[in-house]
Protein backbone atom coordinates (compact mmCIF):
# COMPACT_ATOMS: atom_id res chain seq x y z
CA UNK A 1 -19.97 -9.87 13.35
CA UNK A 2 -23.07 -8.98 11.73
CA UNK A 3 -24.09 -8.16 8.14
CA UNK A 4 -22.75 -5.18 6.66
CA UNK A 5 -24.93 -2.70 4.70
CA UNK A 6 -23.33 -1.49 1.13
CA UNK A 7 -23.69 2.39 0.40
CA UNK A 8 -22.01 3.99 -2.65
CA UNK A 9 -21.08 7.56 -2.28
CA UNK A 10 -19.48 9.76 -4.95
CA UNK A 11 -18.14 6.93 -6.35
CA UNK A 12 -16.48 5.13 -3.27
CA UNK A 13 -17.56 2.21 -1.34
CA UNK A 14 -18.87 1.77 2.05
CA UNK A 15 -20.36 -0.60 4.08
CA UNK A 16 -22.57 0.55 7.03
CA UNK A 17 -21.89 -1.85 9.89
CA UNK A 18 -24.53 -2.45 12.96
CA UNK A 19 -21.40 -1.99 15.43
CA UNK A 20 -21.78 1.47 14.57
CA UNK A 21 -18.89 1.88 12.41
CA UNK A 22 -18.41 2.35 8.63
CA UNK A 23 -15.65 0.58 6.21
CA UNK A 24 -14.39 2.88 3.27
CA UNK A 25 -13.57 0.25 1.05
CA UNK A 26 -11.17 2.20 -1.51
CA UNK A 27 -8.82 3.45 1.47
CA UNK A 28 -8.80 0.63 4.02
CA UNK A 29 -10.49 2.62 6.39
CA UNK A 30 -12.61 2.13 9.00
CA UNK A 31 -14.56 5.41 9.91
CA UNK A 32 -16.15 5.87 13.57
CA UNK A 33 -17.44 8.46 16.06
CA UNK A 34 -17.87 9.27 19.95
CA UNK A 35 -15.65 6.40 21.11
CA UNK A 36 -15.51 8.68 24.98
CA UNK A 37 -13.47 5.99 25.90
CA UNK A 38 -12.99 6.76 29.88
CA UNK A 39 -16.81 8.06 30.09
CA UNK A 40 -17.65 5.35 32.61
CA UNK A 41 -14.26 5.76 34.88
CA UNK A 42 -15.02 9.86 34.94
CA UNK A 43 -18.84 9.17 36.42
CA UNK A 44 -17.14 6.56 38.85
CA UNK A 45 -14.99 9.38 39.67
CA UNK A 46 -17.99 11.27 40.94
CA UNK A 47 -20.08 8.83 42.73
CA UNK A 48 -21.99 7.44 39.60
CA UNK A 49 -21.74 3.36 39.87
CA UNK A 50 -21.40 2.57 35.90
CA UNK A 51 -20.06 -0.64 35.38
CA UNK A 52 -16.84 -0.94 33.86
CA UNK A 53 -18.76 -3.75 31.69
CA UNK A 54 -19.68 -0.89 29.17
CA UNK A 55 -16.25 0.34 28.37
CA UNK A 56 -14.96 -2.99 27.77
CA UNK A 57 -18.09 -3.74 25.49
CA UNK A 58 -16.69 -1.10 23.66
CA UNK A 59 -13.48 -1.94 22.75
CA UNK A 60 -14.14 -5.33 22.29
CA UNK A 61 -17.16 -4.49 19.69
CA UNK A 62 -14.08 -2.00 17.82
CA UNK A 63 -11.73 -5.30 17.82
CA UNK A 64 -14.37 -7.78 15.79
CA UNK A 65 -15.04 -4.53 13.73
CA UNK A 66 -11.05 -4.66 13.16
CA UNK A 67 -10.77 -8.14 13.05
CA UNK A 68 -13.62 -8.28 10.16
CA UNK A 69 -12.49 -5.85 8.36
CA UNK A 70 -9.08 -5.86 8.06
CA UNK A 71 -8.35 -1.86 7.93
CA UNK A 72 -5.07 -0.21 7.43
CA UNK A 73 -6.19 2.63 9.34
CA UNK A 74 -8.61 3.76 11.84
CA UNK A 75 -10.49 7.62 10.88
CA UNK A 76 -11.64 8.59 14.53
CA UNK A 77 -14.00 11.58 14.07
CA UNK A 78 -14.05 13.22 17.59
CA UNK A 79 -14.55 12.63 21.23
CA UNK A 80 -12.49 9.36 21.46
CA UNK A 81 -11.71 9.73 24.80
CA UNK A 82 -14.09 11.77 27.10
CA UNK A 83 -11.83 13.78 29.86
CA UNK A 84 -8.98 14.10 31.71
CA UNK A 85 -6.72 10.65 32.01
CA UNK A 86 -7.84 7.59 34.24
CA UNK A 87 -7.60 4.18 34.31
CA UNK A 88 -9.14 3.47 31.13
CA UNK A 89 -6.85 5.48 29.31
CA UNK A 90 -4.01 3.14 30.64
CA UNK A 91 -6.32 0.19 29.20
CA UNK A 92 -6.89 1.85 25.64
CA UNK A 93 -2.85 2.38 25.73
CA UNK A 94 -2.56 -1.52 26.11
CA UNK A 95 -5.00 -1.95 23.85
CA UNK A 96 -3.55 -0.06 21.51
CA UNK A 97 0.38 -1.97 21.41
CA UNK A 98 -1.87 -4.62 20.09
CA UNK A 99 -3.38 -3.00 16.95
CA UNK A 100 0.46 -0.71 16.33
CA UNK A 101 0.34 -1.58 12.73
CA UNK A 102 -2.68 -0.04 12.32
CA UNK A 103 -2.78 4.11 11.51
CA UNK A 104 -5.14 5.74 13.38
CA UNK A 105 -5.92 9.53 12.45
CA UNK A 106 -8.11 11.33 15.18
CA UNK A 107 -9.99 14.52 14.32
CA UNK A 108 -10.16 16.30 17.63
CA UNK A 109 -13.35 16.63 19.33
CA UNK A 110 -14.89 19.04 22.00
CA UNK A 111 -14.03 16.22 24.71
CA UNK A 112 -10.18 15.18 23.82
CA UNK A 113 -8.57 17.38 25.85
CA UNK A 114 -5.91 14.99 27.32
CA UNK A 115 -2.06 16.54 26.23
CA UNK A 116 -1.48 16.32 22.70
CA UNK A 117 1.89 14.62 23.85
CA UNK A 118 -0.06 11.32 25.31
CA UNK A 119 -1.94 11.57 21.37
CA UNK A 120 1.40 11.31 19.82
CA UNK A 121 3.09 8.92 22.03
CA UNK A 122 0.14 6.54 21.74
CA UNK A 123 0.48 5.93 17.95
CA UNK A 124 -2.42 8.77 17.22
CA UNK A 125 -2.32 11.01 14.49
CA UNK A 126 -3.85 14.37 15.60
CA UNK A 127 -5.97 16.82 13.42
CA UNK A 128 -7.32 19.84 14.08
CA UNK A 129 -10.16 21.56 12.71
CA UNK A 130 -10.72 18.68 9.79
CA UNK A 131 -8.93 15.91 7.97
CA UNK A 132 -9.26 15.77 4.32
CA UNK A 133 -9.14 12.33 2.10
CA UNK A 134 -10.04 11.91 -1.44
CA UNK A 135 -13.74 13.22 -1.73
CA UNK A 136 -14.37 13.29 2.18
CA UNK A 137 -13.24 15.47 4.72
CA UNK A 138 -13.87 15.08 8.55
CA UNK A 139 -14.61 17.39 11.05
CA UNK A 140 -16.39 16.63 14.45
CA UNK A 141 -18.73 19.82 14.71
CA UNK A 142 -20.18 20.25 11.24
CA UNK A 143 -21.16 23.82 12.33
CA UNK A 144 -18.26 24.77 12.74
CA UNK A 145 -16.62 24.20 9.23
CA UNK A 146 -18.76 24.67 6.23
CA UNK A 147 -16.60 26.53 4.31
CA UNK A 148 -13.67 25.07 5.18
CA UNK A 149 -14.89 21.69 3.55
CA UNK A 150 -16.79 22.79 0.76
CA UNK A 151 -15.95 20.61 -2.41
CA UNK A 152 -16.08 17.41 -0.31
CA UNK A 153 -18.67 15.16 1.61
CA UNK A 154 -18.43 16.20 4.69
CA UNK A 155 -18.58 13.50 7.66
CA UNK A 156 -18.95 14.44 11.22
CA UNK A 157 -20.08 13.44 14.46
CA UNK A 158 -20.90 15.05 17.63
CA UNK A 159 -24.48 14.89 17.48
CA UNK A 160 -25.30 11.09 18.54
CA UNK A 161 -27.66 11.54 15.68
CA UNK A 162 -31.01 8.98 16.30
CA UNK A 163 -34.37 8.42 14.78
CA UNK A 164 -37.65 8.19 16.25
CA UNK A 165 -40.13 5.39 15.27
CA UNK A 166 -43.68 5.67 16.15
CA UNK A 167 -45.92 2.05 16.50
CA UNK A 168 -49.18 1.52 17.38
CA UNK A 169 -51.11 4.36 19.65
CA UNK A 170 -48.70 6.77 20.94
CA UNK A 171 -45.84 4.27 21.40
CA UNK A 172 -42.42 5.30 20.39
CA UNK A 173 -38.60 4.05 19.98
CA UNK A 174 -35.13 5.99 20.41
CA UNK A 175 -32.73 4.50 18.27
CA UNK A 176 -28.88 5.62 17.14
CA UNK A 177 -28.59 5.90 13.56
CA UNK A 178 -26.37 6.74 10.52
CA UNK A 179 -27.72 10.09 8.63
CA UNK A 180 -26.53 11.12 4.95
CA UNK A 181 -27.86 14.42 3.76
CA UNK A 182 -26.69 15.65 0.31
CA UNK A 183 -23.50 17.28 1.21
CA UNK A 184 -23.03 15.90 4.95
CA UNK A 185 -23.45 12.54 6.83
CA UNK A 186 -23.35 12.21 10.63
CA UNK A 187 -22.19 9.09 12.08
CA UNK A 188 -23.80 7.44 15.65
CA UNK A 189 -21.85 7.63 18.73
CA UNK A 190 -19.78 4.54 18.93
CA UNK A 191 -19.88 4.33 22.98
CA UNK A 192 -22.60 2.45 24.36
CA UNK A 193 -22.70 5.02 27.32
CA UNK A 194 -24.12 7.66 25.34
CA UNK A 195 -27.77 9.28 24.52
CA UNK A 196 -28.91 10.28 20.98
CA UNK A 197 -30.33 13.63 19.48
CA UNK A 198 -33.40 13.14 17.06
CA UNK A 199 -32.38 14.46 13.41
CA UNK A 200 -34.90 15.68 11.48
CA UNK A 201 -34.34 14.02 7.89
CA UNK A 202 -35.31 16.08 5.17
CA UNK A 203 -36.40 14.54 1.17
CA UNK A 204 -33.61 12.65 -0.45
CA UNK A 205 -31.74 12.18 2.77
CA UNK A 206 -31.09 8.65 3.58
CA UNK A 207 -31.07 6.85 7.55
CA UNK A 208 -29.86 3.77 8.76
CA UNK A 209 -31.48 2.91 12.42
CA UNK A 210 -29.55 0.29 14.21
CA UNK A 211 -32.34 -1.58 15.88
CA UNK A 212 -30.30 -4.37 17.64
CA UNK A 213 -28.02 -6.07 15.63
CA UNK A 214 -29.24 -4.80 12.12
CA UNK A 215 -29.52 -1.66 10.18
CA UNK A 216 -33.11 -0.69 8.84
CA UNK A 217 -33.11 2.34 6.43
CA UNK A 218 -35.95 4.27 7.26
């Protein structure tokens, strides 16, 4: 597990970890986005040889994350899984038995469109629209509810946010990042098997590129 970065925000403590996942320190949390578990088993599905390698990077990334940090619960912020059931949803379930102590609250994204029966009988805590906690709220489309979570931080995901870095000559680098803007942050897509959408940080707004196995703020 590698080297958390510390970020204080409206008086709570985080820690901004290169596995693409954050650690509210005050609640026992650990915050994360765009798991689409089942991604790679879907393109199967359709012809598309993507190794089932990647998903079970995946989960086994989110159980150092758990086994470092020690949450009491898991804040899922959209898209865990990616469509309609498959065999990878049977692995997440077995995965799952193993971490039952652990709370997990999902915020339900554009993608999680399995039954909300298989969300409750798998231990998941289902929210619609947003999930509100002390000074943060959650919602996976931040266009979608501005007003609804005004008075809070707002954290979403969604976006895949990522940050372009220029080098020498007209050489450039694509890389997932965490974004905080004044009144929002937007977290990377946890899945490996996912692209990223170039934010456009304005003055005063902080990013975090994950470059490898480290966090450079930018």
């Amino acid at each position: 597990m590698h080297t958390p970065t510390p970020l204080s925000l409206l008086n709570q403590h985080l820690w901004l970890s290169p596995e693409r996942v954050i650690y509210w320190e005050e609640e026992k949390a650990l915050i994360l986005s765009d798991l689409h578990l089942g991604k790679t088993g879907h393109f199967r599905k359709s012809g598309i040889a993507v190794p089932q390698q990647v998903y079970k990077n995946d989960l086994h990334r989110l159980v150092q994350s758990i086994q470092h940090f020690q949450p009491k619960q898991l804040i899922i912020v959209g898209d865990m899984f990616h469509s309609h059931a498959n065999k990878e949803h049977d692995w997440f379930l077995k995965w799952r038995n193993d971490f039952s102590h652990i709370e997990m609250h999902l915020v339900e994204g554009n993608h999680d469109i399995l039954d909300k029966d298989w969300y409750l009988s798998s231990g998941l805590e289902l929210h619609s629209g947003t999930y509100s906690s002390g000074p943060f709220s959650f919602t996976h489309d931040n266009t979608d509810t501005k007003t609804e979570t005004s008075g809070t931080y707002q954290f979403s995901g969604h976006l895949h946010p990522g940050i372009l870095v220029r080098g020498l000559g007209k050489q450039s680098l694509r890389f997932p990042c965490f974004y905080f803007g004044k009144e929002q942050g937007i977290l990377p897509a946890f899945g490996g098997f996912t692209g990223v959408a170039l934010v456009d940080p304005q003055p005063g707004d902080k990013v975090y590129a994950i470059v490898e196995n480290s966090l450079i703020e930018m």
